[in-house]
Protein backbone atom coordinates (compact mmCIF):
# COMPACT_ATOMS: atom_id res chain seq x y z
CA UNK A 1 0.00 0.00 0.00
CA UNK A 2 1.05 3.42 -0.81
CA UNK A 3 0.90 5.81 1.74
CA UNK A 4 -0.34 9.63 1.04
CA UNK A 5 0.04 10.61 4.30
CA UNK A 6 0.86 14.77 4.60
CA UNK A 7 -0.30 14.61 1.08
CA UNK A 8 -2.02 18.00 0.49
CA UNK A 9 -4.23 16.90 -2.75
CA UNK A 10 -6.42 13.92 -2.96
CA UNK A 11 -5.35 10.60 -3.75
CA UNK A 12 -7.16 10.30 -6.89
CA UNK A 13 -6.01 14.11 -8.06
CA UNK A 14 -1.90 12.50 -7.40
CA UNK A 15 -2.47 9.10 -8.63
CA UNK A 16 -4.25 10.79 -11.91
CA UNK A 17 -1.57 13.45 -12.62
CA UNK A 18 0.99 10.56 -11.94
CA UNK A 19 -0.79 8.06 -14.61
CA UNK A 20 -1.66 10.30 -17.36
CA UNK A 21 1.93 11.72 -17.15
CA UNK A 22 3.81 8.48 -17.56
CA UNK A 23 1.07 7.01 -20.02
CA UNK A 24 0.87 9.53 -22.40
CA UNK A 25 3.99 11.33 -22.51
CA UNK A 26 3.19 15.07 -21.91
CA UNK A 27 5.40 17.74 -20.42
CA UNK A 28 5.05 19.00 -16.73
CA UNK A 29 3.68 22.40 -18.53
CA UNK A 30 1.12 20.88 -20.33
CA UNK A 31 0.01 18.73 -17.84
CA UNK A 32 -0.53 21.58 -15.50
CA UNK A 33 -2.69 23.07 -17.73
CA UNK A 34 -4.88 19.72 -18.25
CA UNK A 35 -4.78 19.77 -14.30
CA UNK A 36 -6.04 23.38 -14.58
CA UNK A 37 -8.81 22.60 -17.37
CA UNK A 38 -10.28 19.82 -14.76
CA UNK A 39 -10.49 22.06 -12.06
CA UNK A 40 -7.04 21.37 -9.82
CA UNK A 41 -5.02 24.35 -9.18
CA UNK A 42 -1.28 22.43 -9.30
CA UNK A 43 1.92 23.85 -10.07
CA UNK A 44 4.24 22.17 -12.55
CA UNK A 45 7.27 21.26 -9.41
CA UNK A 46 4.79 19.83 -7.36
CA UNK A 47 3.72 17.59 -10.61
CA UNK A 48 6.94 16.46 -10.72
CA UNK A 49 7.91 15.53 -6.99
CA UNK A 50 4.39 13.83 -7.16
CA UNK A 51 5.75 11.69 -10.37
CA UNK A 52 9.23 11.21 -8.59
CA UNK A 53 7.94 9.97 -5.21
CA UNK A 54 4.85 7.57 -6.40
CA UNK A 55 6.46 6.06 -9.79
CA UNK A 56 8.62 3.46 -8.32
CA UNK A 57 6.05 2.49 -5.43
CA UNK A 58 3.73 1.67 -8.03
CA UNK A 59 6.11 0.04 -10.07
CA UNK A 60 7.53 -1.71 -6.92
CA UNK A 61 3.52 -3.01 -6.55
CA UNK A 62 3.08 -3.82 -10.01
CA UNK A 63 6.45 -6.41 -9.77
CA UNK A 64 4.26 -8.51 -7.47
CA UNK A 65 0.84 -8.09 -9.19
CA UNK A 66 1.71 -9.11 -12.69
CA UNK A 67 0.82 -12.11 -14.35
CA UNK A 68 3.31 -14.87 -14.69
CA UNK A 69 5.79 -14.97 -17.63
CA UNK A 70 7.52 -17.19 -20.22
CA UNK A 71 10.80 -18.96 -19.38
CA UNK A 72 12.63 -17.69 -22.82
CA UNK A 73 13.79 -14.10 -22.26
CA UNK A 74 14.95 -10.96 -24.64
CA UNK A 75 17.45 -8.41 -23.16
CA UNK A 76 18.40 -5.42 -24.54
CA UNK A 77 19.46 -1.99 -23.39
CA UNK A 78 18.31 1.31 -24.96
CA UNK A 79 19.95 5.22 -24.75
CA UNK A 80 18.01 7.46 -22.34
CA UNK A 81 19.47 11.20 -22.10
CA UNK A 82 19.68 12.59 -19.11
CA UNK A 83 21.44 16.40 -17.79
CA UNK A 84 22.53 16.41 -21.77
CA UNK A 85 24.22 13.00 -21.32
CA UNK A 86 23.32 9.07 -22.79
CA UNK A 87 22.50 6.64 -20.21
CA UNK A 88 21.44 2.99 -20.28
CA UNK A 89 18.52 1.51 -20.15
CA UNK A 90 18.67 -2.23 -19.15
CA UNK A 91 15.32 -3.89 -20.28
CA UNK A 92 13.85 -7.78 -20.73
CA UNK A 93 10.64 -9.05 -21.71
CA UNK A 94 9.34 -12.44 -22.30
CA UNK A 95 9.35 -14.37 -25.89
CA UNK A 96 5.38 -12.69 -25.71
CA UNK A 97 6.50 -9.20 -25.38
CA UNK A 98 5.43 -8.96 -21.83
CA UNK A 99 7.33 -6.95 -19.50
CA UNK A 100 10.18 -8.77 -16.79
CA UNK A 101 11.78 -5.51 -15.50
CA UNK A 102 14.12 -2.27 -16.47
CA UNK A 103 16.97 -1.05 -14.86
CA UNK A 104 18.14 2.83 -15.68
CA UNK A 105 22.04 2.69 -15.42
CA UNK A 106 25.01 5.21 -16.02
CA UNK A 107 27.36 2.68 -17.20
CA UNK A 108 27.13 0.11 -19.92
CA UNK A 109 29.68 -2.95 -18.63
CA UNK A 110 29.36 -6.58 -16.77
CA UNK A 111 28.88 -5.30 -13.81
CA UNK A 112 25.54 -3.38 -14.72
CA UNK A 113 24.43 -6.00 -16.60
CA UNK A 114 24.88 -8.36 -13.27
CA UNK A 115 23.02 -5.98 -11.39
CA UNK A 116 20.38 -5.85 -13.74
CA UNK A 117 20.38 -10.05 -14.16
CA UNK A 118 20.31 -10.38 -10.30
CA UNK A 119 17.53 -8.31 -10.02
CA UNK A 120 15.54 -9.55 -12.96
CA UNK A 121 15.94 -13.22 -11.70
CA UNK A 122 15.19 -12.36 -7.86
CA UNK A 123 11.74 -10.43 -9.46
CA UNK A 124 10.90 -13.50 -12.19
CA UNK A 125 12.64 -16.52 -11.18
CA UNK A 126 14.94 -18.66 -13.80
CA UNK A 127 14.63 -18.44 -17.05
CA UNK A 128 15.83 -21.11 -19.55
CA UNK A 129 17.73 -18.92 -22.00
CA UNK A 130 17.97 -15.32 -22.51
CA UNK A 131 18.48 -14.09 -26.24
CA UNK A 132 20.53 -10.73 -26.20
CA UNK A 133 22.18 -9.27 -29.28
CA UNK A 134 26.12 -9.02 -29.49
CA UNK A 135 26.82 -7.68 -26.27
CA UNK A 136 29.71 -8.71 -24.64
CA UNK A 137 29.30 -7.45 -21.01
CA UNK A 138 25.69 -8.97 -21.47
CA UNK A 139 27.23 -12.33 -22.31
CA UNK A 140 29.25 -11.91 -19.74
CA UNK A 141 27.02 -11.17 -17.10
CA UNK A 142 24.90 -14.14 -17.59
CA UNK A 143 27.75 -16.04 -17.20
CA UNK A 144 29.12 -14.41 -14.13
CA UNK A 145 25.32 -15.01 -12.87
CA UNK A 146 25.93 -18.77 -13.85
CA UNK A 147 29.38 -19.02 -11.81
CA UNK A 148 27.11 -17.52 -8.59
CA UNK A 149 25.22 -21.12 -9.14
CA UNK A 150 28.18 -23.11 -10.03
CA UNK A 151 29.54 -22.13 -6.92
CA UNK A 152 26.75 -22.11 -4.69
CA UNK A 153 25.79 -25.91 -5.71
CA UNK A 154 22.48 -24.39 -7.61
CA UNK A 155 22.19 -27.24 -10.58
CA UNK A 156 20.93 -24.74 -12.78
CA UNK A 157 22.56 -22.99 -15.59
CA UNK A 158 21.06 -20.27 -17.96
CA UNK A 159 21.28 -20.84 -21.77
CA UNK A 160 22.27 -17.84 -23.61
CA UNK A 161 21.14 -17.42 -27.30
CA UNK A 162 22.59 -14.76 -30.04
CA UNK A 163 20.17 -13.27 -32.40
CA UNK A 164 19.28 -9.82 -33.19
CA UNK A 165 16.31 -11.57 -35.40
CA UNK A 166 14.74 -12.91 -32.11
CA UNK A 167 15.59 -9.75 -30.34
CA UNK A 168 13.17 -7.44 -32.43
CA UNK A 169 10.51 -8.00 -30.46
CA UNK A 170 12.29 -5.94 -27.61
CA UNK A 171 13.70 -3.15 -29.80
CA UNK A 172 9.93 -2.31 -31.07
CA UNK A 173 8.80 -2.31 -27.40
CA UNK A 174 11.66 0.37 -26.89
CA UNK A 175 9.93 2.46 -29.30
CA UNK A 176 7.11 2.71 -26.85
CA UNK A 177 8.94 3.95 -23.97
CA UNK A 178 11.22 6.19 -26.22
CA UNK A 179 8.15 7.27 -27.75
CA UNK A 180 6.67 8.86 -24.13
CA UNK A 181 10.17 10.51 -22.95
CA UNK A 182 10.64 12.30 -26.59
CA UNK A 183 8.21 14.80 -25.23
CA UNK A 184 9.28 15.15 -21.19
CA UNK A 185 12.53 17.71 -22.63
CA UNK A 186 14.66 15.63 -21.23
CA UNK A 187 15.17 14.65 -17.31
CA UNK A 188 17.22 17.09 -14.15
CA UNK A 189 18.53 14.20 -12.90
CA UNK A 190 19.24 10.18 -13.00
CA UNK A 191 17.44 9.70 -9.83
CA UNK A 192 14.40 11.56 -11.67
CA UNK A 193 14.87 9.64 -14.76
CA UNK A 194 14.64 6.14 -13.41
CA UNK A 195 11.35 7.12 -11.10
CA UNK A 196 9.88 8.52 -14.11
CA UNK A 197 11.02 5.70 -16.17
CA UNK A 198 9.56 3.10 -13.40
CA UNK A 199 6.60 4.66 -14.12
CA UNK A 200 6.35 4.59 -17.70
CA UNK A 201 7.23 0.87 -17.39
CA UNK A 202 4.41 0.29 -14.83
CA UNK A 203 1.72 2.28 -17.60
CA UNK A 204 3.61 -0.12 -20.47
CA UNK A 205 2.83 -2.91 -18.57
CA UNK A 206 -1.13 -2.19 -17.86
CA UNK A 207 -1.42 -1.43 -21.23
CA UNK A 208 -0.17 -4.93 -22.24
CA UNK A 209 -2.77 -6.34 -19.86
CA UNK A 210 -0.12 -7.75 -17.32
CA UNK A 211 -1.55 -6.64 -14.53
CA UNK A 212 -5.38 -7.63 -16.02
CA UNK A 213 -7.63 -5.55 -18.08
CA UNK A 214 -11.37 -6.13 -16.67
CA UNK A 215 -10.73 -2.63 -15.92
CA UNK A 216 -9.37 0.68 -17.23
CA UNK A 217 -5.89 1.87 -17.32
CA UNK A 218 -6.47 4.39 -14.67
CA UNK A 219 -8.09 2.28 -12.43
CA UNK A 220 -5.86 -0.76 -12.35
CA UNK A 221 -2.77 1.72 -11.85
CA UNK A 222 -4.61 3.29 -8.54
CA UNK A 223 -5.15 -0.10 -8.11
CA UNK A 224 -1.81 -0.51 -6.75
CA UNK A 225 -1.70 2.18 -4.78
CA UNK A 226 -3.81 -0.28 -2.49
């Protein structure tokens, strides 16, 4: 549950500023004025704490809501921009295009792509392959992840699989999320980024129907709130 306590606006008014910024892509400006046209006096700063503070707790909740996923895996990494500089973004979906999790990082090397492994595996569970493109430090950080079970008795090993052909499906999901930051002029900071970017996940996700979709958008992403 997400807690709004010393909150100063409604729930609903934070949670539907937070949504319709990271689903549709719209600058801090312009969403003050769509607050404005529906009656809620908000300043374009206080937009943005809102979006940095409740993104990653509802993309934390949406990591344990959403529906189970294939065992074969695509990884890829994108460019985000952030203070005028590229950044990485480390992100895997299932063989179906559904979402496994993201990782915004500052460097492009084994180690971050360890960190992101670890984390995708603690979130998912084990995968029987992972198909990345030509990436070294990728390769190498499955294997580094498969030397953590070598050496902790784990009879499990991870295949890895080559193929930028198999690998499309991740590099058109990119397009979505590159498609909703193209208009956000770019982030302050890398701590702002990857909230914002948590949150444009989480909105990807609903709209793939991960998380159900008896209901709408909106409603399933208050949903988490709890």
């Amino acid at each position: 549950m997400i807690d709004f306590k010393g909150a100063h606006y409604p729930k609903s008014v934070i949670l539907y500023a937070v949504y319709f910024y990271v689903r549709y892509g719209v600058s801090y400006r312009d969403l003050e004025e769509i607050m404005a046209e529906r009656g809620v006096s908000v300043d374009h700063a206080t937009l943005n704490r809102w979006v940095v503070k409740y993104s990653p707790l509802a993309a934390r909740a949406a990591q344990k809501r959403k529906a189970n996923t294939a065992e074969s895996w695509r990884m890829d990494e994108t460019y985000i921009k952030v203070r005028g500089e590229w950044v990485y973004l480390y992100r895997a979906v299932d063989r179906n295009g559904q979402t496994l999790d993201f990782m915004l990082s500052e460097k492009r090397d084994t180690k971050a792509a360890k960190r992101f492994f670890a984390n995708a595996l603690s979130n998912n569970g084990l995968p029987k392959r992972i198909t990345i493109d030509k990436s070294r430090s990728n390769a190498a950080g499955i294997k580094e992840v498969n030397k953590i079970f070598k050496r902790l008795q784990i009879p499990v090993k991870i295949g890895t699989v080559r193929s930028k052909y198999l690998n499309n499906i991740i590099e058109q999901d990119h397009r979505f999320i590159k498609r909703l930051t193209r208009p956000m002029l770019g982030f302050k900071s890398f701590a702002s980024a990857a909230a914002t970017l948590a949150g444009i996940e989480t909105a990807n996700m609903i709209r793939k129907g991960q998380l159900g979709s008896s209901t709408s958008g909106f409603r399933q992403f208050a949903g988490l709130a709890g």
